[in-house]
Protein backbone atom coordinates (compact mmCIF):
# COMPACT_ATOMS: atom_id res chain seq x y z
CA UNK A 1 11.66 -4.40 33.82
CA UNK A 2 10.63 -0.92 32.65
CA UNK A 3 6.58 0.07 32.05
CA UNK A 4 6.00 0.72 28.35
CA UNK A 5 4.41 4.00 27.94
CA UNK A 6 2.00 4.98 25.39
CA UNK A 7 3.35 7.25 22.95
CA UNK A 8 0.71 8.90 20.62
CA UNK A 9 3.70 9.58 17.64
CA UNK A 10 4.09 6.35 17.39
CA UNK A 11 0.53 5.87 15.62
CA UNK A 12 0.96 8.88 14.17
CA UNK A 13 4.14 7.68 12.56
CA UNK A 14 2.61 4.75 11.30
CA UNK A 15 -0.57 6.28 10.05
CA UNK A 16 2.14 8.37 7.81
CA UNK A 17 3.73 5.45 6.64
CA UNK A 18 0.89 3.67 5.26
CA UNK A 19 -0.09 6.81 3.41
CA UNK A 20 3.64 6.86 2.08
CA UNK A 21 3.19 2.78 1.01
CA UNK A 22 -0.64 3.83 -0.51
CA UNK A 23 0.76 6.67 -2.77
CA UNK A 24 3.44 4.10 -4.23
CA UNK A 25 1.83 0.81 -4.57
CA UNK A 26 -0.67 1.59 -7.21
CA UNK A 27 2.66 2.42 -9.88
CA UNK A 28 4.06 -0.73 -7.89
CA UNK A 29 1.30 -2.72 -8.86
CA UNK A 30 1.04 -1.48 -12.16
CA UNK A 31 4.79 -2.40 -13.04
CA UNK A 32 4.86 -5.64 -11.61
CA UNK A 33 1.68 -6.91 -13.26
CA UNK A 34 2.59 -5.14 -17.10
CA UNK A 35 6.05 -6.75 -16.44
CA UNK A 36 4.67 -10.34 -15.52
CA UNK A 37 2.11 -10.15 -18.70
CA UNK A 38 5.26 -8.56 -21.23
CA UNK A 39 6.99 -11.60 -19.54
CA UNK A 40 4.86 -14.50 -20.06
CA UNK A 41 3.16 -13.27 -23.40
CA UNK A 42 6.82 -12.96 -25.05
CA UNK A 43 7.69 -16.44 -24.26
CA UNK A 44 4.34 -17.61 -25.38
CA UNK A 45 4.25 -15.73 -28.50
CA UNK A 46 7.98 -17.02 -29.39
CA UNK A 47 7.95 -20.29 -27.75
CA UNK A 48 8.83 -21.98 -31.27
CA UNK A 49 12.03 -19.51 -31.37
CA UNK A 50 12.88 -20.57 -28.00
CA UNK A 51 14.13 -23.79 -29.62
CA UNK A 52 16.13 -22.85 -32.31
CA UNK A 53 19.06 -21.43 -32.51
CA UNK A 54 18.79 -19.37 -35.76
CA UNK A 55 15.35 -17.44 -34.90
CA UNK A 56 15.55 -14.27 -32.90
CA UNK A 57 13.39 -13.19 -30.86
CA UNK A 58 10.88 -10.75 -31.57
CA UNK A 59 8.45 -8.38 -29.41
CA UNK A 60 5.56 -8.13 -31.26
CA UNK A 61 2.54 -5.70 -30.89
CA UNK A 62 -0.09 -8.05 -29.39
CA UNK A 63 2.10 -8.52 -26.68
CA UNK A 64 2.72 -4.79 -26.19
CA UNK A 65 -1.34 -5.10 -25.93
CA UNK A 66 -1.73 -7.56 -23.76
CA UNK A 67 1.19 -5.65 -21.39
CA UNK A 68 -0.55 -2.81 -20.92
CA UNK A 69 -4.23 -4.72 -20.00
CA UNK A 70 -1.76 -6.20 -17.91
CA UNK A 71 -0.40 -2.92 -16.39
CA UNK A 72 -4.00 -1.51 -16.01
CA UNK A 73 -5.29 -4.69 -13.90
CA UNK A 74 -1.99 -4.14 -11.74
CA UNK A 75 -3.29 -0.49 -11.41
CA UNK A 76 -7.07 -1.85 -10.31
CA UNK A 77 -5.53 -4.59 -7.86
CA UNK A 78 -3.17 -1.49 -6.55
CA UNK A 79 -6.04 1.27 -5.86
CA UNK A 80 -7.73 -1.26 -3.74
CA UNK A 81 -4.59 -2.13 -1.77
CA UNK A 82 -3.89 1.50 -1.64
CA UNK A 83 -7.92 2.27 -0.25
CA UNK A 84 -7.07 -0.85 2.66
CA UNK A 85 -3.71 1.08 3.21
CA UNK A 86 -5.76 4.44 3.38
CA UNK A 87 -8.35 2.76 5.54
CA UNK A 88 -6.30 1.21 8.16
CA UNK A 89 -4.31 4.89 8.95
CA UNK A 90 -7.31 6.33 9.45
CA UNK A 91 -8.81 4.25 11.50
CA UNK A 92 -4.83 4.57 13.37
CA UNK A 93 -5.70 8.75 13.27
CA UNK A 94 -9.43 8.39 14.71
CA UNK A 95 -8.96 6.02 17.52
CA UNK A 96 -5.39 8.67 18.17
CA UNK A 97 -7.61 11.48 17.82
CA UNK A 98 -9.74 9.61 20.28
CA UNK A 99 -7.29 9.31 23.02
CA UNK A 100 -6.11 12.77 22.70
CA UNK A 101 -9.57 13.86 23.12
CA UNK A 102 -10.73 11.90 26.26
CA UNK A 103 -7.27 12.53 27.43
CA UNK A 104 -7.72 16.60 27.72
CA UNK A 105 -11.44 15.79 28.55
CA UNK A 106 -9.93 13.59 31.84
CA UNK A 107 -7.68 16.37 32.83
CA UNK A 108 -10.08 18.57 34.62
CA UNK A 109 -12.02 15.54 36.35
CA UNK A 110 -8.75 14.66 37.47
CA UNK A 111 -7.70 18.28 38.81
CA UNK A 112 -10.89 18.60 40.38
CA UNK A 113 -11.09 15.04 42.37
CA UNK A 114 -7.61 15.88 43.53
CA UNK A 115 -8.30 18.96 44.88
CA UNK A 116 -11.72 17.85 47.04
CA UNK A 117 -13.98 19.97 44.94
């Protein structure tokens, strides 16, 4: 069985994913929520043309309305995913940044404890 190493990238990768998954989830959010609300407002609004066979169905403006508060609470719920997202990579960047400076501040202990001095 092989020692894992640590590899700094690795963070660093992940950090850049979460920033990719922050920039996207606010629209994300946004759709799914305006979506959900065009969804269940339609069928509410024409839930006596559900039934019948001769009325068609009909999009009508207060559902448009009530899609778009939708679509704006989806964008409120998303910037505060999005902040977590933002949060959690840098935390991922300082405690990196961390390493990588107690790492080159080691270094020279190191050199000098091997050498006697």
């Amino acid at each position: 069985m092989s020692d894992t190493k640590y590899d700094a990238s690795i963070l660093q990768q992940y950090a850049d994913d979460l920033y990719t998954q922050a920039s996207w989830v606010i629209v994300r959010m946004a759709l799914i929520y305006g979506l959900v609300t065009f969804a269940a407002f339609s069928i509410f609004a024409n839930s006596n043309a559900l039934f019948r066979s001769n009325v068609k169905f009909t999009i009508q403006p207060g559902v448009l309305l009530f899609a778009v508060i939708g679509a704006l609470v989806g964008a409120g719920v998303g910037r505060t995913k999005a902040f977590k997202l933002k949060l959690e990579a840098q935390t991922l960047l300082c405690q990196r940044q961390i390493e990588v400076n107690t790492r080159t501040a080691a270094k020279p202990e190191l050199t000098s404890a091997a050498t006697g001095r």
